[in-house]
N, C-alpha and C. Protein backbone atom coordinates (compact mmCIF):
# COMPACT_ATOMS: atom_id res chain seq x y z
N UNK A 1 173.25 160.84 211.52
CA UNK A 1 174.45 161.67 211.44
C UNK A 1 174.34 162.87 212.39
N UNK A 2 172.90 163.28 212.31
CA UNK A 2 173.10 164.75 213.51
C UNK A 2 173.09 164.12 214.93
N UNK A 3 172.18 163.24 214.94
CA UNK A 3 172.43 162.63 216.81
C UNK A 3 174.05 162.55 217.26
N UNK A 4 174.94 161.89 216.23
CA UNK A 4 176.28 162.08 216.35
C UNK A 4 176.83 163.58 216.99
N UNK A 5 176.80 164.38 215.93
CA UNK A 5 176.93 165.75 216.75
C UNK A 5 176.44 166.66 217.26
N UNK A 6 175.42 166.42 217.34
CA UNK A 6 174.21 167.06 218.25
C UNK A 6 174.03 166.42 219.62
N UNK A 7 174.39 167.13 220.74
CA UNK A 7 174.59 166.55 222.05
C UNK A 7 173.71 166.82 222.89
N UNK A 8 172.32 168.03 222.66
CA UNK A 8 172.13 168.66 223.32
C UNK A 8 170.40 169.26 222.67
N UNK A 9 169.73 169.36 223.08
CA UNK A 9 168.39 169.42 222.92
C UNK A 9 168.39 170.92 221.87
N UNK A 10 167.31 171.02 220.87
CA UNK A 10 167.52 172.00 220.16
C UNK A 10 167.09 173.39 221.02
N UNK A 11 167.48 174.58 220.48
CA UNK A 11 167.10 175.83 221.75
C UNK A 11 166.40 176.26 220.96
N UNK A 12 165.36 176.05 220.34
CA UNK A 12 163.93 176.73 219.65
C UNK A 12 162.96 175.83 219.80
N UNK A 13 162.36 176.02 220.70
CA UNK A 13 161.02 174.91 221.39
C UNK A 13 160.29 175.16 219.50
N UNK A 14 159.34 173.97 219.80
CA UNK A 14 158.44 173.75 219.17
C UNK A 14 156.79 173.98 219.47
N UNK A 15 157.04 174.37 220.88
CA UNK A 15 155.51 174.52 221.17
C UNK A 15 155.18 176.18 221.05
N UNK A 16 155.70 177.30 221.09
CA UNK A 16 154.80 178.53 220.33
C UNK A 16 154.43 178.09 218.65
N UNK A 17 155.33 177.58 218.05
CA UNK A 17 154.79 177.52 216.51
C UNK A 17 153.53 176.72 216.85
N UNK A 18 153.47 175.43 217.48
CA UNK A 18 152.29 174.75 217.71
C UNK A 18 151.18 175.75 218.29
N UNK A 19 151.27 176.23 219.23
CA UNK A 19 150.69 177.13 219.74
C UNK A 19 149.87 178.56 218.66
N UNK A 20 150.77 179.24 218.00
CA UNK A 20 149.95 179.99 217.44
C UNK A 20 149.10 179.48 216.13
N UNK A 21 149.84 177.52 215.70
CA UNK A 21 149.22 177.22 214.55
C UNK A 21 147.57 176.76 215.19
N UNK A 22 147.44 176.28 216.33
CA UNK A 22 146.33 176.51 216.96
C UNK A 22 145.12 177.38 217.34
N UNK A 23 145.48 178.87 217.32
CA UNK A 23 145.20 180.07 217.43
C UNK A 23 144.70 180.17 215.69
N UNK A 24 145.71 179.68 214.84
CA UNK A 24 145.20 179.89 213.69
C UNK A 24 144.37 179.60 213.44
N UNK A 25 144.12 177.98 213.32
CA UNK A 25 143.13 177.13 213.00
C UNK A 25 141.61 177.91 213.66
N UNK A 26 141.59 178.32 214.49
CA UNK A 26 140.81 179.16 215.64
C UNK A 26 140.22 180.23 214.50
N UNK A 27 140.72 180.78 214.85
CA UNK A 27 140.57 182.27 213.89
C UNK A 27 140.14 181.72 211.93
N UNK A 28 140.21 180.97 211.61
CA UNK A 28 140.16 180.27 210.34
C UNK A 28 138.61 179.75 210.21
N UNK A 29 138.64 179.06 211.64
CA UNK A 29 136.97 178.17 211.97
C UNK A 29 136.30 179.44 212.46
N UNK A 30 136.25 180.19 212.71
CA UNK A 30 135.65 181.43 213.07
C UNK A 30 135.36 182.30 212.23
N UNK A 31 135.92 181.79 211.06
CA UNK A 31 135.69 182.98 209.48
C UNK A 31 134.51 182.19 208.78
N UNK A 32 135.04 180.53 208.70
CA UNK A 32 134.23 179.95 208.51
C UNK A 32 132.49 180.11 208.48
N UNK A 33 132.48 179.75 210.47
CA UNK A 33 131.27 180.28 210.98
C UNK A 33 130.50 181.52 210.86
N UNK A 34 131.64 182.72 210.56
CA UNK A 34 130.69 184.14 209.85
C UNK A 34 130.11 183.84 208.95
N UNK A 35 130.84 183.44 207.68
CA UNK A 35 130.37 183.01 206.36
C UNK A 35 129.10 182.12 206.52
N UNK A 36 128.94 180.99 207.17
CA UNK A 36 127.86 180.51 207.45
C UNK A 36 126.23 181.26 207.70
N UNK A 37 126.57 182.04 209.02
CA UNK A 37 125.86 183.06 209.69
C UNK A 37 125.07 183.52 208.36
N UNK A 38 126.17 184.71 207.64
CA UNK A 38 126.06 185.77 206.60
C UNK A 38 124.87 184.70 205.64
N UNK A 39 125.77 183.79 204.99
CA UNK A 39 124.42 182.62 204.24
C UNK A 39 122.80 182.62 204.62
N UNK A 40 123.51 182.03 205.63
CA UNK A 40 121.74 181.91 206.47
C UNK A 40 120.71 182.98 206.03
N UNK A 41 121.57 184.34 206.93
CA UNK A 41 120.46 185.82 206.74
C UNK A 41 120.48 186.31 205.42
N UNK A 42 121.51 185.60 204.56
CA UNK A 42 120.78 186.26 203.12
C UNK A 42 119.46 185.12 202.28
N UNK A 43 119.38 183.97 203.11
CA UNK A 43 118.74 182.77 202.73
C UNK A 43 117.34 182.98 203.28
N UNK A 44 117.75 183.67 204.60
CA UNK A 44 116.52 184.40 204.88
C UNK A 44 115.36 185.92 204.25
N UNK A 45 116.46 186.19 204.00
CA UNK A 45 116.13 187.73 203.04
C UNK A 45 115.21 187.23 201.86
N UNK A 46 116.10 186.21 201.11
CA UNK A 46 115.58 186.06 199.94
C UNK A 46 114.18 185.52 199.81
N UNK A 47 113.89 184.54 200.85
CA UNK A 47 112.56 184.04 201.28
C UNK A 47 111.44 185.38 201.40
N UNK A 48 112.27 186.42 202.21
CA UNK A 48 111.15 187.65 202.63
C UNK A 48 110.39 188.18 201.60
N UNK A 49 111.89 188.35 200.16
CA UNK A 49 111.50 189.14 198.65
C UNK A 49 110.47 188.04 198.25
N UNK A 50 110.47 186.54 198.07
CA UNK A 50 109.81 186.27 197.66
C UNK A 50 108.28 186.00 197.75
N UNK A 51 108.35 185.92 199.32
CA UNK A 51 107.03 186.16 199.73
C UNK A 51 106.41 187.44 199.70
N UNK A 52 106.87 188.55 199.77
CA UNK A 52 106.34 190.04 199.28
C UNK A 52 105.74 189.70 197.88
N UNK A 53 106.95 189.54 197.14
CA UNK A 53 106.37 189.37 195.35
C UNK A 53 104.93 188.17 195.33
N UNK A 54 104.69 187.38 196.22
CA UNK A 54 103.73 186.54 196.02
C UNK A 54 102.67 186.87 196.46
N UNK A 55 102.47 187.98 197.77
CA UNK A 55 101.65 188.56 198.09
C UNK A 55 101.12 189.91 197.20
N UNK A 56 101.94 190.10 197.10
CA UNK A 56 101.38 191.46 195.92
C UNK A 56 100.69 190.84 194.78
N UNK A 57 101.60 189.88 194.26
CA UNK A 57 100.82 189.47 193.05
C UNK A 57 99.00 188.71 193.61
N UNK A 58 98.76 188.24 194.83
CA UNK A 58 97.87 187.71 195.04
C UNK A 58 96.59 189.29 195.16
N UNK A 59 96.89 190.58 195.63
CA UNK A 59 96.79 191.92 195.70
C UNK A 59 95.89 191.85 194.22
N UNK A 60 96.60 191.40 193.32
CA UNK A 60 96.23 191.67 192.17
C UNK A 60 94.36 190.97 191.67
N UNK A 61 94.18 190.52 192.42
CA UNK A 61 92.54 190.04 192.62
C UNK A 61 91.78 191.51 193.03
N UNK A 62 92.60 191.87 193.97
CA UNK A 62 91.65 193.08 194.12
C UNK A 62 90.95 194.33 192.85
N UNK A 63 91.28 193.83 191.86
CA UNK A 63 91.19 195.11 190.84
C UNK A 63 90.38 194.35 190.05
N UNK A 64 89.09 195.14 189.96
CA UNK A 64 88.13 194.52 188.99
C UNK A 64 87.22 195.81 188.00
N UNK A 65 86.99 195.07 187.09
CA UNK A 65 86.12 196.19 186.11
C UNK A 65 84.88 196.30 187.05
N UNK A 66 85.20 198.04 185.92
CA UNK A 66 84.37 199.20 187.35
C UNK A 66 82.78 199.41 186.13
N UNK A 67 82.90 198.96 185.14
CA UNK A 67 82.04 198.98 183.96
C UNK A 67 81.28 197.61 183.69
N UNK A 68 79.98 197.61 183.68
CA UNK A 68 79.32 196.70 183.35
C UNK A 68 78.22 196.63 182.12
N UNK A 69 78.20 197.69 181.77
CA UNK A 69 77.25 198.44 180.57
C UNK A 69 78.38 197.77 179.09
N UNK A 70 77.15 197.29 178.06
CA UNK A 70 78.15 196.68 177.58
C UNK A 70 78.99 197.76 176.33
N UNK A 71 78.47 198.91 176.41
CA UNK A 71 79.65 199.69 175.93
C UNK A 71 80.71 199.78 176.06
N UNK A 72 81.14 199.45 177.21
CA UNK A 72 82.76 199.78 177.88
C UNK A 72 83.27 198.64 178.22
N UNK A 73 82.28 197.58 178.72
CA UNK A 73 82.60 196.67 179.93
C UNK A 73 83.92 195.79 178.82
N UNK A 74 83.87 195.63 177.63
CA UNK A 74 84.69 195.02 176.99
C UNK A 74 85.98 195.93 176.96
N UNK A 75 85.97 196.74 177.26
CA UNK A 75 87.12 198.01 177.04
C UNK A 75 87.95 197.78 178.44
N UNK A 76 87.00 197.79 179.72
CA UNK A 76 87.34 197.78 181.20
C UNK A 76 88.13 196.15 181.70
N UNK A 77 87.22 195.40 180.81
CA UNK A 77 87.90 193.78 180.87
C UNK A 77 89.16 193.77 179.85
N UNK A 78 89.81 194.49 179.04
CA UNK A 78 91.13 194.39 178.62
C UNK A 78 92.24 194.90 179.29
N UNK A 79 91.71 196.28 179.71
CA UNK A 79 92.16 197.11 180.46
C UNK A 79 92.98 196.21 181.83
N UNK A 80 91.68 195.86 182.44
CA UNK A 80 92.12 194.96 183.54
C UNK A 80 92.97 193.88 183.39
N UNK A 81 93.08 193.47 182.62
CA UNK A 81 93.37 192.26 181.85
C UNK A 81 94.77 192.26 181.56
N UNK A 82 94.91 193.54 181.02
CA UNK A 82 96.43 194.10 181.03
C UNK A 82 97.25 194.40 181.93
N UNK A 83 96.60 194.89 182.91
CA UNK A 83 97.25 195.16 184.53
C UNK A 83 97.59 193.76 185.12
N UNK A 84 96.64 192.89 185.02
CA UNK A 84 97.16 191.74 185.23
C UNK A 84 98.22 191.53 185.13
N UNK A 85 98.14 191.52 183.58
CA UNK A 85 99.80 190.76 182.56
C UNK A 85 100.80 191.64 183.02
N UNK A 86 100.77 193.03 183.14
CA UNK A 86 101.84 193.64 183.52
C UNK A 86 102.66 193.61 184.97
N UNK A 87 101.49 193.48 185.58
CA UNK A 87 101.79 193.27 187.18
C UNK A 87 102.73 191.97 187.04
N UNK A 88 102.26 191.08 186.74
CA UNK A 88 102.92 189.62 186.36
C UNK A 88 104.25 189.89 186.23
N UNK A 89 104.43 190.51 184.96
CA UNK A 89 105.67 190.62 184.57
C UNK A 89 106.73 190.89 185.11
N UNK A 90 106.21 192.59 186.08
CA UNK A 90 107.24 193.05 186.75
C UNK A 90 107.25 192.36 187.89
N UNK A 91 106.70 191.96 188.49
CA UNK A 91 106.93 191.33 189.74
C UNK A 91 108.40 189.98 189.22
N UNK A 92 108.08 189.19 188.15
CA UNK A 92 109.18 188.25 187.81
C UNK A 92 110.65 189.29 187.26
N UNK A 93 110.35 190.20 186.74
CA UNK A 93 111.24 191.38 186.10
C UNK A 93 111.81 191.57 187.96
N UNK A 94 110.99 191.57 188.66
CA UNK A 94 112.17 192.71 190.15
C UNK A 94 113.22 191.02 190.37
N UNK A 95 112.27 189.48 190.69
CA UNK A 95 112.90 189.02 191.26
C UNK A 95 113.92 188.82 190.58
N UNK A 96 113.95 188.58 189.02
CA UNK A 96 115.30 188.75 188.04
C UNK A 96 116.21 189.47 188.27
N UNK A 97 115.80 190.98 189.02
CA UNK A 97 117.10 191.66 189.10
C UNK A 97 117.59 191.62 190.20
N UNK A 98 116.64 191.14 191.38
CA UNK A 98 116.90 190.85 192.65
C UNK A 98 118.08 189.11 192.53
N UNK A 99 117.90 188.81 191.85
CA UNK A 99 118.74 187.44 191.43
C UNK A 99 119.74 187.76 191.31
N UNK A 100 120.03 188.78 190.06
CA UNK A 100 121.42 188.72 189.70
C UNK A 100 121.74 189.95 190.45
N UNK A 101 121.52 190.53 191.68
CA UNK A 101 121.97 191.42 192.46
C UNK A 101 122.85 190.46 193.52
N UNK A 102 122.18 189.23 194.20
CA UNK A 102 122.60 188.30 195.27
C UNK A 102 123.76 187.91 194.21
N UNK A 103 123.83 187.83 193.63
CA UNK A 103 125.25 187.10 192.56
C UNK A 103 126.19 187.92 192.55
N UNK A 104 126.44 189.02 192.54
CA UNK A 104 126.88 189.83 192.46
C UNK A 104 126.84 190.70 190.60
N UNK A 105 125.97 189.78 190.27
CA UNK A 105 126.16 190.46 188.72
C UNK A 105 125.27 191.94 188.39
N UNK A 106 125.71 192.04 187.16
CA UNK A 106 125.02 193.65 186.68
C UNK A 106 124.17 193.16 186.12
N UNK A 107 123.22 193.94 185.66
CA UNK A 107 122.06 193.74 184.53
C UNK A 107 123.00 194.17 183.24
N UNK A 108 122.64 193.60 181.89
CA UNK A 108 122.78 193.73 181.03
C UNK A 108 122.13 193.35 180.08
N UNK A 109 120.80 192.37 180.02
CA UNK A 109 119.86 192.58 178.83
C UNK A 109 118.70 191.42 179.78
N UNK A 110 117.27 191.84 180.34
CA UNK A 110 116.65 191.27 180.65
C UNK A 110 116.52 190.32 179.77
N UNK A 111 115.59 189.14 180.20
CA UNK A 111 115.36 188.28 179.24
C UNK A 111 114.17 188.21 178.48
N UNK A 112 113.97 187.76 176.99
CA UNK A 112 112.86 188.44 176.14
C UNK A 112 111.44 188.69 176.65
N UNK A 113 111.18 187.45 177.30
CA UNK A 113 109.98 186.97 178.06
C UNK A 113 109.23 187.92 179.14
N UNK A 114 110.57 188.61 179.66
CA UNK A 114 110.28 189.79 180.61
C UNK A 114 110.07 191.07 180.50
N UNK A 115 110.17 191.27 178.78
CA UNK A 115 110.04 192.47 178.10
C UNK A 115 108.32 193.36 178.21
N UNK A 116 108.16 194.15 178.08
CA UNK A 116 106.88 194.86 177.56
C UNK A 116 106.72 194.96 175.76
N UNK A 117 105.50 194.86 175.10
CA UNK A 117 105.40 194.19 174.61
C UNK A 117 105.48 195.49 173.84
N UNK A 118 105.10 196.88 174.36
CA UNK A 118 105.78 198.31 173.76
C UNK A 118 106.62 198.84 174.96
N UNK A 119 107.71 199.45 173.70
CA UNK A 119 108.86 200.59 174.70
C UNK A 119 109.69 199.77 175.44
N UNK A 120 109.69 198.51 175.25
CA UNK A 120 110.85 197.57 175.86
C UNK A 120 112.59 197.55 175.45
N UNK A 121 112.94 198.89 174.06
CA UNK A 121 114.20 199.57 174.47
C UNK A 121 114.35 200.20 175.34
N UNK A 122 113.44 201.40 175.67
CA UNK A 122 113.61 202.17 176.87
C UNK A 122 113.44 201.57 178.05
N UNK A 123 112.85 200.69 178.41
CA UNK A 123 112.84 199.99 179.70
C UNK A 123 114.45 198.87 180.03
N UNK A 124 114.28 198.86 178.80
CA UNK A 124 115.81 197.67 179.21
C UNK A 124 117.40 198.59 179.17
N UNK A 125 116.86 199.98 178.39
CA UNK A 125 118.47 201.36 179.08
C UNK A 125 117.91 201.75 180.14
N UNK A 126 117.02 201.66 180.52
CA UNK A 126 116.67 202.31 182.07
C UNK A 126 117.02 201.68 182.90
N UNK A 127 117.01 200.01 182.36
CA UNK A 127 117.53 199.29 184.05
C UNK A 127 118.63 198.80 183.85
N UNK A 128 119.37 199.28 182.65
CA UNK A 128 121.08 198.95 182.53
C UNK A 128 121.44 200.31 182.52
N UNK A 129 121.21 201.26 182.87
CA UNK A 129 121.58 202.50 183.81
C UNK A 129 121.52 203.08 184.99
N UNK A 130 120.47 202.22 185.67
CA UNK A 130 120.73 202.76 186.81
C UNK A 130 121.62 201.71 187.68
N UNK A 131 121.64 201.78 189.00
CA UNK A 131 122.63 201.31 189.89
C UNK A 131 121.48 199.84 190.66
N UNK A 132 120.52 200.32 191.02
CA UNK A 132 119.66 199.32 191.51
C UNK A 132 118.65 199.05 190.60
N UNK A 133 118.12 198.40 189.64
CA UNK A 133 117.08 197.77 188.69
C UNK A 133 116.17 196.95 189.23
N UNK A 134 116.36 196.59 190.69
CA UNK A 134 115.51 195.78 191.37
C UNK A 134 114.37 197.10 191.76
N UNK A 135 115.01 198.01 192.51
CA UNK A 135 114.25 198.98 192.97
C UNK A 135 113.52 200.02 191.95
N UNK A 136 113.94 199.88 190.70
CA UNK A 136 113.07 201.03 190.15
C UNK A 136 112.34 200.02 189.65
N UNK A 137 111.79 198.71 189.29
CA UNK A 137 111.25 197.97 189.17
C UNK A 137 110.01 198.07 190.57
N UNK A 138 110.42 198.11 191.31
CA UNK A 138 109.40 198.33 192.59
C UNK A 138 108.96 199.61 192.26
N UNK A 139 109.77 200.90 191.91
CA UNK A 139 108.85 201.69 191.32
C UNK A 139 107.23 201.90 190.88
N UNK A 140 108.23 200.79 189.28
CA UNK A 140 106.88 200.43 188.67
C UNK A 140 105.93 199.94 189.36
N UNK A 141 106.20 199.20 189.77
CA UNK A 141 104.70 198.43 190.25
C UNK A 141 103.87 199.24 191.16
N UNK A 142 104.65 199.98 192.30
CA UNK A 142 103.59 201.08 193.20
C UNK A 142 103.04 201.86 192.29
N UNK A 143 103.76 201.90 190.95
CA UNK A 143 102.84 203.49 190.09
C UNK A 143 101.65 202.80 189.14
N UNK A 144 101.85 201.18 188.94
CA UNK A 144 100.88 200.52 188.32
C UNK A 144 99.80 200.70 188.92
N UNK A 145 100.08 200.45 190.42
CA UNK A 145 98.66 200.17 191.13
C UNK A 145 98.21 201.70 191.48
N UNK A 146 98.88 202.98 191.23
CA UNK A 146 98.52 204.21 191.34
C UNK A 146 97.30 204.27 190.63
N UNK A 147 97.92 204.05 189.10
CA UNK A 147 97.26 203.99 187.72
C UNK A 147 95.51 203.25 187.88
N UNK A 148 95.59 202.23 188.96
CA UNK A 148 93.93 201.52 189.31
C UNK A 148 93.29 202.57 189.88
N UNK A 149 94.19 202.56 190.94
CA UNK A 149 93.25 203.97 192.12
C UNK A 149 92.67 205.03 190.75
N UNK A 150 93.45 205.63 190.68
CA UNK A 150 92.62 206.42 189.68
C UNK A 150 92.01 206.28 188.79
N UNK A 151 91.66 204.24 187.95
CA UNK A 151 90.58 204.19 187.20
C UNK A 151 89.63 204.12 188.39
N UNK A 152 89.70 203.79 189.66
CA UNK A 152 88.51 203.60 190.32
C UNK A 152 88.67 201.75 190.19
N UNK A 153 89.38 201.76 190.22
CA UNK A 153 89.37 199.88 190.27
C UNK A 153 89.63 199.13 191.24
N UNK A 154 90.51 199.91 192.12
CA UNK A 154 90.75 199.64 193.60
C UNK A 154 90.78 200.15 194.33
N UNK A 155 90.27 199.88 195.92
CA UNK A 155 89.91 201.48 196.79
C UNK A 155 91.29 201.40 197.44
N UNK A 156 91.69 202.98 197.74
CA UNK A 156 92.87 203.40 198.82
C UNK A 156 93.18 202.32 199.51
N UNK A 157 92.71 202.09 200.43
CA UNK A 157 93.25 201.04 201.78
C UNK A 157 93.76 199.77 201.58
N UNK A 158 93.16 199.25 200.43
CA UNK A 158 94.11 197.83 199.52
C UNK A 158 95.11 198.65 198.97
N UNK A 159 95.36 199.85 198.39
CA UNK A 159 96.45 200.07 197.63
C UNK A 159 97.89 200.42 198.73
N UNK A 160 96.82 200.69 199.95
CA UNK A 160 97.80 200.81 201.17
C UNK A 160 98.57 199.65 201.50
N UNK A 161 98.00 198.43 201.56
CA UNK A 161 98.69 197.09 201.65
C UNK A 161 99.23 196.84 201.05
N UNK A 162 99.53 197.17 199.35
CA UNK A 162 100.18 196.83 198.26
C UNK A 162 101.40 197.91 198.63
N UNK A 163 101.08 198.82 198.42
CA UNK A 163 102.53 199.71 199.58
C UNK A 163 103.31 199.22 200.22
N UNK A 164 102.62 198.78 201.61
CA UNK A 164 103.12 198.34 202.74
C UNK A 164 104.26 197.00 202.27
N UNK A 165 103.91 196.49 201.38
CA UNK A 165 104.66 194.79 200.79
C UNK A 165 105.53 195.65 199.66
N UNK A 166 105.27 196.93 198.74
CA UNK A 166 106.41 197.29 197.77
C UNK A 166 107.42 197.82 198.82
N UNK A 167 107.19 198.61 200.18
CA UNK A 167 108.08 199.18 201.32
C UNK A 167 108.86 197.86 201.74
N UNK A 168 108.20 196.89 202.01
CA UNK A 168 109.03 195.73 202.41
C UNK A 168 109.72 194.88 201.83
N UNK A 169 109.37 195.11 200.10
CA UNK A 169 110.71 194.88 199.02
C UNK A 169 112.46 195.32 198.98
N UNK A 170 111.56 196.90 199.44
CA UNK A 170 113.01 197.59 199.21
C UNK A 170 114.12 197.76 200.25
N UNK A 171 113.22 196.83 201.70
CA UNK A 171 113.79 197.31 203.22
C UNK A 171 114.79 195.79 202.52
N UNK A 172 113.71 194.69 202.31
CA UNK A 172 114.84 193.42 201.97
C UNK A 172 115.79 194.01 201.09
N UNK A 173 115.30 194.22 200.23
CA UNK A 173 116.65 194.89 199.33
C UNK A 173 118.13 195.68 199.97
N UNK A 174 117.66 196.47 200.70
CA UNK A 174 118.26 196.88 201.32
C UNK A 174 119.54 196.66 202.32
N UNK A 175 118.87 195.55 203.19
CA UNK A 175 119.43 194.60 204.08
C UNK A 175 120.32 193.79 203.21
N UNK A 176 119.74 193.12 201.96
CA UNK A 176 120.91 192.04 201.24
C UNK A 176 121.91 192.74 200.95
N UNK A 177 121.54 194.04 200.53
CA UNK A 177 123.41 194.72 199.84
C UNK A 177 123.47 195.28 201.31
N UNK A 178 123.67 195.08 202.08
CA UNK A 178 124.07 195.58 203.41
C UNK A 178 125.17 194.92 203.89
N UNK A 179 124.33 193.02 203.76
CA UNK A 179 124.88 191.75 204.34
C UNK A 179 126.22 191.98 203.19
N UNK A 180 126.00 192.24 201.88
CA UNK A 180 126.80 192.17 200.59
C UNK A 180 128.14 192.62 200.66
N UNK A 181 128.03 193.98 201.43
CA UNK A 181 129.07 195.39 201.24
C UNK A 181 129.56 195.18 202.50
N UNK A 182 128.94 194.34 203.63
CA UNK A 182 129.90 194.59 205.29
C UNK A 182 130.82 193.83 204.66
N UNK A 183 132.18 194.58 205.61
CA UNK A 183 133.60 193.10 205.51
C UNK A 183 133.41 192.57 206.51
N UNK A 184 134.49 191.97 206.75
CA UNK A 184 135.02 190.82 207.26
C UNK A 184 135.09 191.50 208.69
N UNK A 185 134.68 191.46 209.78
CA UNK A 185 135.21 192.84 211.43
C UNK A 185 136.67 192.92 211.31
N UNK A 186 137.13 194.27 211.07
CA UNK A 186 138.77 194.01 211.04
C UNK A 186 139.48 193.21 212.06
N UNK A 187 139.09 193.17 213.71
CA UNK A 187 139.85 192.57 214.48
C UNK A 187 139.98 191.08 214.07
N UNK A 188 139.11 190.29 214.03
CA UNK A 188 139.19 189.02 213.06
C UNK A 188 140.62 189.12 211.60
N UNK A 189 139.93 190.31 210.60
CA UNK A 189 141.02 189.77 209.63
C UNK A 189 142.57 190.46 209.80
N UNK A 190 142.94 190.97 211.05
CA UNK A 190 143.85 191.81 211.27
C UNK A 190 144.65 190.77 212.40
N UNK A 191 143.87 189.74 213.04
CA UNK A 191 144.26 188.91 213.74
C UNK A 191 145.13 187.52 213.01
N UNK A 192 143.81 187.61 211.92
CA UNK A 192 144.76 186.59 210.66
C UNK A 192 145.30 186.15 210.40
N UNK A 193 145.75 187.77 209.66
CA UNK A 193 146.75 188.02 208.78
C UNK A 193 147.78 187.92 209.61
N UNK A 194 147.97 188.41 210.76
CA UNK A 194 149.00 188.57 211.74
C UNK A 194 149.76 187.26 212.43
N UNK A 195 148.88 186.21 212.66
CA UNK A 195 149.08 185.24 213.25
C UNK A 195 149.64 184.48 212.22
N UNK A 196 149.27 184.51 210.32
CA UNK A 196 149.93 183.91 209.97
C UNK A 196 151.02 184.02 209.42
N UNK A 197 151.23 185.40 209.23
CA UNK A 197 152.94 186.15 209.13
C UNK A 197 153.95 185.05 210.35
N UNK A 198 153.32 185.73 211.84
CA UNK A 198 154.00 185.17 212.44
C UNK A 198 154.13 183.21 212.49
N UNK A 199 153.01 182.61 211.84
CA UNK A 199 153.12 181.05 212.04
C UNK A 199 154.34 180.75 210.88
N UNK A 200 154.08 181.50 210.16
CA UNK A 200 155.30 181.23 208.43
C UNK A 200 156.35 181.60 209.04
């Protein structure tokens, strides 16, 4: 019925709409590929935290009873014994909060297993009050291994390496809510948005 009265070629080409739906698709596969990118370096990050936490915990050989007399030496082997277990803990306690940080979630009740076995109310409002729970968790652990140095259980220069790996917790840390909080480069989502106003 329109070929009937339609004599004459339509006067609104079809090739800019083609044209900028092309440009779209462009700009679309290009958001894509950020998102990809962004993956990767947080896939990478997370590898870094975990190898820190595995090295520190291996750190934890270094601390041995400083008592061999058998007055104490049973006192010095619990002692130690305990630093162990605690070290343990928090190290699984940071990557827990380091977990639900990449998720985007809050802390709201560690899990039982990860508790201290005293004062584990106050430890679990301390890290559902502050803002980062991964990092005051790294806290702990540099002030655990403070706590050796001064039984005399481990010399300075190992506690320096255990440093050096709690410093390189918090730089990863750092970097992931970095990757977390950048947007999108505005010229990209300003190009978009724009192109698809105009494709509609």
């Amino acid at each position: 019925l329109c070929s009937q009265y339609i004599t004459h070629e339509p006067v609104v080409s079809a090739m800019p709409h083609l044209i900028i739906g092309m440009l779209l698709g462009l700009l679309l596969v290009l958001r894509v590929v950020i998102g990809v990118i962004k993956a990767g370096e947080v896939m990478h990050l997370i590898a870094s935290y975990n190898k820190s936490l595995r090295t520190i915990a291996v750190f934890a050989t270094y601390v041995n009873e400083t008592l061999v007399a058998s007055t104490g030496a049973e006192l010095e082997k619990k002692s130690v014994a305990k630093f162990r277990y605690e070290l343990d803990r928090l190290l699984n306690l940071s990557n827990f909060c380091y977990t639900l940080m990449v998720k985007g979630l809050k802390m709201e009740e560690p899990p039982e297993s990860l508790l201290p076995a005293e004062g584990g109310a106050l430890e679990v409002r301390v890290l559902c009050s502050v803002g980062s729970p991964a990092l005051m968790v790294c806290k702990w652990v540099a002030n655990l291994f403070d706590l050796q140095v001064q039984a005399g259980r481990i010399r300075a220069e190992q506690v320096s390496a255990v440093q050096a790996e709690v410093s390189s917790l918090m730089d990863v840390y750092h970097k992931t809510r970095a990757v977390q909080l950048s947007p999108m480069p505005a010229s990209l989502s300003s190009f978009t948005y724009f192109f698809v106003v105009v494709w509609v």
